[in-house]
Protein backbone atom coordinates (compact mmCIF):
# COMPACT_ATOMS: atom_id res chain seq x y z
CA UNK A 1 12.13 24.71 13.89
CA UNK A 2 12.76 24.26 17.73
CA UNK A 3 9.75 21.65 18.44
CA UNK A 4 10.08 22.40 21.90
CA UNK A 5 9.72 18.95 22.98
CA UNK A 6 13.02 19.08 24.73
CA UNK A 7 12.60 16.76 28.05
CA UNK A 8 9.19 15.43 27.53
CA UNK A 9 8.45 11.91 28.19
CA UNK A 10 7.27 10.01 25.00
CA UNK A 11 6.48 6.29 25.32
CA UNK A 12 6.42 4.44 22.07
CA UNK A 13 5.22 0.57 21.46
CA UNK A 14 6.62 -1.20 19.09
CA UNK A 15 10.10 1.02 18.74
CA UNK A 16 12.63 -1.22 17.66
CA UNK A 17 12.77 -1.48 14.30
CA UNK A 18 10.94 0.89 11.20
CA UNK A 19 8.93 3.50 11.79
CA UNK A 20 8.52 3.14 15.82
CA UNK A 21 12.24 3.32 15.14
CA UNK A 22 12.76 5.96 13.54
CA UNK A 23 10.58 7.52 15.32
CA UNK A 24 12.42 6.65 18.47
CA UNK A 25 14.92 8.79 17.11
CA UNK A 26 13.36 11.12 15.70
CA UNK A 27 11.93 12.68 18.91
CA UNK A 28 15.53 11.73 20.80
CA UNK A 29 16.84 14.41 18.29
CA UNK A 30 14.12 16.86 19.86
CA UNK A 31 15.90 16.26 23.31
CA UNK A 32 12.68 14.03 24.32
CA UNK A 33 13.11 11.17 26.80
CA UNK A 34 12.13 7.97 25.67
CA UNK A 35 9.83 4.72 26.76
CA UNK A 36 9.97 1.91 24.11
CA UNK A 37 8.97 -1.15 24.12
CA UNK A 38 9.05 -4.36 20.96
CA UNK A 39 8.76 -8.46 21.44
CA UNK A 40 12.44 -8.86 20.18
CA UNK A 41 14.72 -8.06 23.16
CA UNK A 42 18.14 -8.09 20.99
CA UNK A 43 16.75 -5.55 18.03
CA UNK A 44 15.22 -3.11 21.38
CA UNK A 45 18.46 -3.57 23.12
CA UNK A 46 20.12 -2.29 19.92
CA UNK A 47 17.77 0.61 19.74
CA UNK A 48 18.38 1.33 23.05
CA UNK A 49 21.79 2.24 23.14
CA UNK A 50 21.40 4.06 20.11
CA UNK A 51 18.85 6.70 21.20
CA UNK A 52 20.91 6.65 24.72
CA UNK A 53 24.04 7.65 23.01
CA UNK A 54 22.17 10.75 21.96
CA UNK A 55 22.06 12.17 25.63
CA UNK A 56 18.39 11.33 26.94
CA UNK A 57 17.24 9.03 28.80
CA UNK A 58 16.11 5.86 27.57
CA UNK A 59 13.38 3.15 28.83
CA UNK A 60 12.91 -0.57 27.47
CA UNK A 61 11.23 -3.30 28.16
CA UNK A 62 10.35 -6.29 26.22
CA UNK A 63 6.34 -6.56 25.84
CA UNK A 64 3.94 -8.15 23.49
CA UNK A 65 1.37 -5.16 23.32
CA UNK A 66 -1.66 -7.57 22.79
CA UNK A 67 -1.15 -9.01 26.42
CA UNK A 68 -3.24 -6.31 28.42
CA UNK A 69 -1.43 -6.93 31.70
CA UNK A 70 2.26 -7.02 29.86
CA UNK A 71 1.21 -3.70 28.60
CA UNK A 72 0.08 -2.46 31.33
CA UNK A 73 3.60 -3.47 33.13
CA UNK A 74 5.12 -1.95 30.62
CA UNK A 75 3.28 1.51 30.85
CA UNK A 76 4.01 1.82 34.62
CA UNK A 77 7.24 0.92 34.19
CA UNK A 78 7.60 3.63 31.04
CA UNK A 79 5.61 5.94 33.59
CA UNK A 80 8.40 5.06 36.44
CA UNK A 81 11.24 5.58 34.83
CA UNK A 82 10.28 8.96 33.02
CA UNK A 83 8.68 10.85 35.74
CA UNK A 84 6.57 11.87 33.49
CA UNK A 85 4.26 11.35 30.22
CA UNK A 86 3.42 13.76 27.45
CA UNK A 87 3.32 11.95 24.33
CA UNK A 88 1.88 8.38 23.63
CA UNK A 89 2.60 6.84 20.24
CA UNK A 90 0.65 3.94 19.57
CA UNK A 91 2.55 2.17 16.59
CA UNK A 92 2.66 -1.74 16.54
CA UNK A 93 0.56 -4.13 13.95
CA UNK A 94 -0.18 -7.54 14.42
CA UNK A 95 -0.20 -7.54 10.67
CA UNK A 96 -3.57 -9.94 10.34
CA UNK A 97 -2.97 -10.32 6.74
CA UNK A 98 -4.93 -13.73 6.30
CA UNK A 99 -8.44 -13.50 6.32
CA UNK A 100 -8.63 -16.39 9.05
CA UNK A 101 -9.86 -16.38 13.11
CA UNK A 102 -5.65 -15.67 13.68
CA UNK A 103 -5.67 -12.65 11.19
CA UNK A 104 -8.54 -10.94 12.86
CA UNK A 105 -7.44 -11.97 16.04
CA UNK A 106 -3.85 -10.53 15.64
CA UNK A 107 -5.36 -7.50 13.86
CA UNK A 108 -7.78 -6.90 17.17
CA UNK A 109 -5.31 -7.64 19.80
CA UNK A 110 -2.57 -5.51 18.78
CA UNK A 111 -4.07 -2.86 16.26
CA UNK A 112 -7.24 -1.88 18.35
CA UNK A 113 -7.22 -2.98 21.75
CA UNK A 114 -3.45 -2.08 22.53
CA UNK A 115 -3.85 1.20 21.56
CA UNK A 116 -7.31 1.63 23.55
CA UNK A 117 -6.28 0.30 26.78
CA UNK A 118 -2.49 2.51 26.28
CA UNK A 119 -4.75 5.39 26.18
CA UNK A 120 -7.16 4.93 28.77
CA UNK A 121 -3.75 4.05 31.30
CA UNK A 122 -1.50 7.28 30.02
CA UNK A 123 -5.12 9.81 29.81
CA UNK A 124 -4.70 10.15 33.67
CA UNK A 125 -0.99 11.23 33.03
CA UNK A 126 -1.05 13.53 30.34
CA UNK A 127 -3.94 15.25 31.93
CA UNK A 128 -1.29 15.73 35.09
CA UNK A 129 0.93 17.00 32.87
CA UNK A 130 -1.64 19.77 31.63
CA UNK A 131 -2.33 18.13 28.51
CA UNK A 132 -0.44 16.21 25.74
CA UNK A 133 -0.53 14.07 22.94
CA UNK A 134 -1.91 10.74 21.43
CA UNK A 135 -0.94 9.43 17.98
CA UNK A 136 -2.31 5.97 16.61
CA UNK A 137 -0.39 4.45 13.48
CA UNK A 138 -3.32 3.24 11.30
CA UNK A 139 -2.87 3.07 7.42
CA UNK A 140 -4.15 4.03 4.06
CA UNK A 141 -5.57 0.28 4.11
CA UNK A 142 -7.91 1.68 6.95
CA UNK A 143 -9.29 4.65 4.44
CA UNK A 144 -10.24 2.57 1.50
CA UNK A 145 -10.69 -1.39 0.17
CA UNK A 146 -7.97 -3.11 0.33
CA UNK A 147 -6.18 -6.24 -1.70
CA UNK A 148 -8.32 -9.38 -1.40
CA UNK A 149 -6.84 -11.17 1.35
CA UNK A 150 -6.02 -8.46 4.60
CA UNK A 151 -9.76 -7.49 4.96
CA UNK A 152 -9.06 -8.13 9.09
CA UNK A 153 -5.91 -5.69 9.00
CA UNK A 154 -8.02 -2.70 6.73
CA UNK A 155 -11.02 -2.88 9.14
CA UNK A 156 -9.30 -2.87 12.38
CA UNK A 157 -7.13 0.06 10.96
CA UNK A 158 -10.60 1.52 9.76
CA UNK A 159 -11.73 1.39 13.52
CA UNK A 160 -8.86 2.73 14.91
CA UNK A 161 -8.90 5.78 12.53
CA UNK A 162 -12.71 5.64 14.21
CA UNK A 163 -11.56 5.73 17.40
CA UNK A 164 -8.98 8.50 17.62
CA UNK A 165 -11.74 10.75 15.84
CA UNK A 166 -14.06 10.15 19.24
CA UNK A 167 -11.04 9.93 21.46
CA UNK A 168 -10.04 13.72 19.69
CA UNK A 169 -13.58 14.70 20.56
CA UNK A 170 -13.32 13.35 24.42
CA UNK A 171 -9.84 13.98 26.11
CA UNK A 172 -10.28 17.91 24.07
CA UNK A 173 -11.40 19.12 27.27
CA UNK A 174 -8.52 18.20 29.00
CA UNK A 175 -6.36 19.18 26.80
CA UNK A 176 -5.11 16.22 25.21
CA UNK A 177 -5.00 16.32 21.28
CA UNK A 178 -5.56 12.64 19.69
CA UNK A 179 -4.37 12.31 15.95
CA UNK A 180 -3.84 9.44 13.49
CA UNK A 181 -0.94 9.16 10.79
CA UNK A 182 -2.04 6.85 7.88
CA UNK A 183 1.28 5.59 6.16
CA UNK A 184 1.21 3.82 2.33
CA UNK A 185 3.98 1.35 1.52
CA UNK A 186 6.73 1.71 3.95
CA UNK A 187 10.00 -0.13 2.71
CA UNK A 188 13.01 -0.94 5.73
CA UNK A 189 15.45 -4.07 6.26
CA UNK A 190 13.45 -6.81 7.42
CA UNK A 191 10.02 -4.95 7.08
CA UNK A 192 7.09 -6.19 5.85
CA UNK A 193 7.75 -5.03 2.11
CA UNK A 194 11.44 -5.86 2.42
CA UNK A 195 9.61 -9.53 2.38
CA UNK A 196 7.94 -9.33 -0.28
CA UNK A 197 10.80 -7.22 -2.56
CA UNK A 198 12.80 -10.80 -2.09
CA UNK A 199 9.92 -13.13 -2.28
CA UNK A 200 7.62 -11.36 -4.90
CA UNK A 201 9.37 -8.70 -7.16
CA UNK A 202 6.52 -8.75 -9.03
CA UNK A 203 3.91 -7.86 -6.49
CA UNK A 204 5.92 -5.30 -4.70
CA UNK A 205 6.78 -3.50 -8.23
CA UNK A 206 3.02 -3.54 -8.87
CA UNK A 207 2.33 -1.47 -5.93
CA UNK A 208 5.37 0.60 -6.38
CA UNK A 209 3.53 1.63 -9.81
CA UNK A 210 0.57 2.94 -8.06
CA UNK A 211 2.72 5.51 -5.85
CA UNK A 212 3.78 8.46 -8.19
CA UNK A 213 6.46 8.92 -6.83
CA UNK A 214 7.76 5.93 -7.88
CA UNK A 215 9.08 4.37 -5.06
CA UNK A 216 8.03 3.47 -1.36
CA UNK A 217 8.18 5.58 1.52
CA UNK A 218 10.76 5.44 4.21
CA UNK A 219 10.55 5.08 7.78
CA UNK A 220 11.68 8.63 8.96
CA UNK A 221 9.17 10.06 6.33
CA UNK A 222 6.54 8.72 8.65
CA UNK A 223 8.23 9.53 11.40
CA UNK A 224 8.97 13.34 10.87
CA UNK A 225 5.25 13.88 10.50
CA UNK A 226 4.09 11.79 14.14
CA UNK A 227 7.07 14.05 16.10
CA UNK A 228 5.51 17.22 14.33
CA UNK A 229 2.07 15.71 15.45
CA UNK A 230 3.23 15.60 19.06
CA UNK A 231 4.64 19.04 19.39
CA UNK A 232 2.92 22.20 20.17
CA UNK A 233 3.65 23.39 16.63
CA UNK A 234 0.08 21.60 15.98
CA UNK A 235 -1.83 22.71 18.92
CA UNK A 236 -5.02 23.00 16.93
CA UNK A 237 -4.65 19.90 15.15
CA UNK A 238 -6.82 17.44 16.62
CA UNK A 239 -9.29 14.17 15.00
CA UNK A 240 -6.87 14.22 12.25
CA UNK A 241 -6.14 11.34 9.96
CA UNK A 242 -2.48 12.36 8.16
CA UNK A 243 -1.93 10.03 5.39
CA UNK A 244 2.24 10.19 5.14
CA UNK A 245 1.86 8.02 1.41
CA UNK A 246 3.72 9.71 -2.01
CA UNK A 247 -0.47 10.09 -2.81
CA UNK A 248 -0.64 6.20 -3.10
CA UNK A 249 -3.89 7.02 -1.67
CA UNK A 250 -5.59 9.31 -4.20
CA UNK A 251 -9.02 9.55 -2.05
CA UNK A 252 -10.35 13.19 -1.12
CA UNK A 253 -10.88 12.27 2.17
């Protein structure tokens, strides 16, 4: 299926590594032109050249997303470089797994407020471009209770599933579409659960057991579902929470 997303500009946070990777990637296949953006300048550089040896034209810039004026730097400088913005993926997590002041504070800087003030900056753009495309990375966590423990990181994905349902309902008119893609258990190198497979077999075959599939999800799972997100193939798909989890969510809604 030709996406037809063949010289748009896409700017992704967080890019360098699992799904914003693979992602990355995912819409260079497409022909798509590419801002990205992580903390770790050697892993970005490395993505980089990859998606630039693919033929399109590649943007990066180290940036921690929960610094409002490095991400705004960033964003004009993804802006800049591409000409032009039609897609916005809003991926990164602070990962506020400790129920502390710094779990909540990571959890708010990077999984809410990035994403807010990323949208308010690109809206402007898209609507230039006659419309386009928001996608926030949120997470089953944020559609039921979660372990004891991460209650910071499953409410500020909550709220961010929250606020792409009123951002859908805004930017509409303009014809931006705003969606969210809820991932389960994502397993990569260096990820999150690749952490806890070498630190706590037991724990991370405990929650493989709850996915009936029987195994965790991989990052261009996720990733194959956001690019179909951003294309016109899902023009009237808008407000929508996608959970992309083997059903390790079993929830109605």
């Amino acid at each position: 299926m030709d996406l037809g997303l063949k010289g748009k500009g896409v700017i992704i946070t967080g890019a360098s590594k699992g799904i914003g990777r693979a992602t990355a990637h995912a819409f260079a296949a497409e022909g798509a032109n590419l801002a990205i953006c992580a903390r770790g300048a050697e892993a970005l550089e490395k993505t980089r050249a990859e998606l630039a040896a693919s033929g399109v034209k590649v943007h990066a810039a180290s940036c921690d997303v929960g610094d409002a004026a490095a991400l705004k730097a960033f964003m004009d400088g993804a802006h800049a470089a591409l000409g032009r913005v039609d897609v916005l993926i809003n991926n990164p997590s602070g990962f506020g797994v400790t129920d502390d002041e710094a779990g909540w504070a990571a959890s708010v800087a990077v999984d809410m407020l990035a994403p807010v003030r990323a949208t308010k900056q690109v809206t402007p753009w898209l609507v230039a471009q006659g419309g386009g495309a928001i996608i926030n990375i949120s997470s089953i966590s944020g559609m039921e209770a979660s372990l004891p423990g991460v209650a910071a990181y499953a409410a500020v994905k909550a709220a961010l599933i929250s606020y792409s349902k009123s951002m859908a309902m805004e930017l509409a008119p303009q014809g931006i579409r705003v969606n969210c893609v809820a991932p389960g258990s994502i397993d990569f190198p260096d990820g999150f659960w690749d952490g806890i497979h070498k630190g706590n077999k037991a724990f991370y075959d405990m929650v493989v057991s709850t996915i009936p599939f029987g195994r965790m999800g991989r990052p261009e799972e996720v990733a194959n579902a956001i690019v179909f997100l951003a294309s016109q193939q899902a023009s009237w798909v808008s407000g929508v929470t996608l959970p992309v989890d083997g059903v390790q969510h079993k929830g109605n809604f």
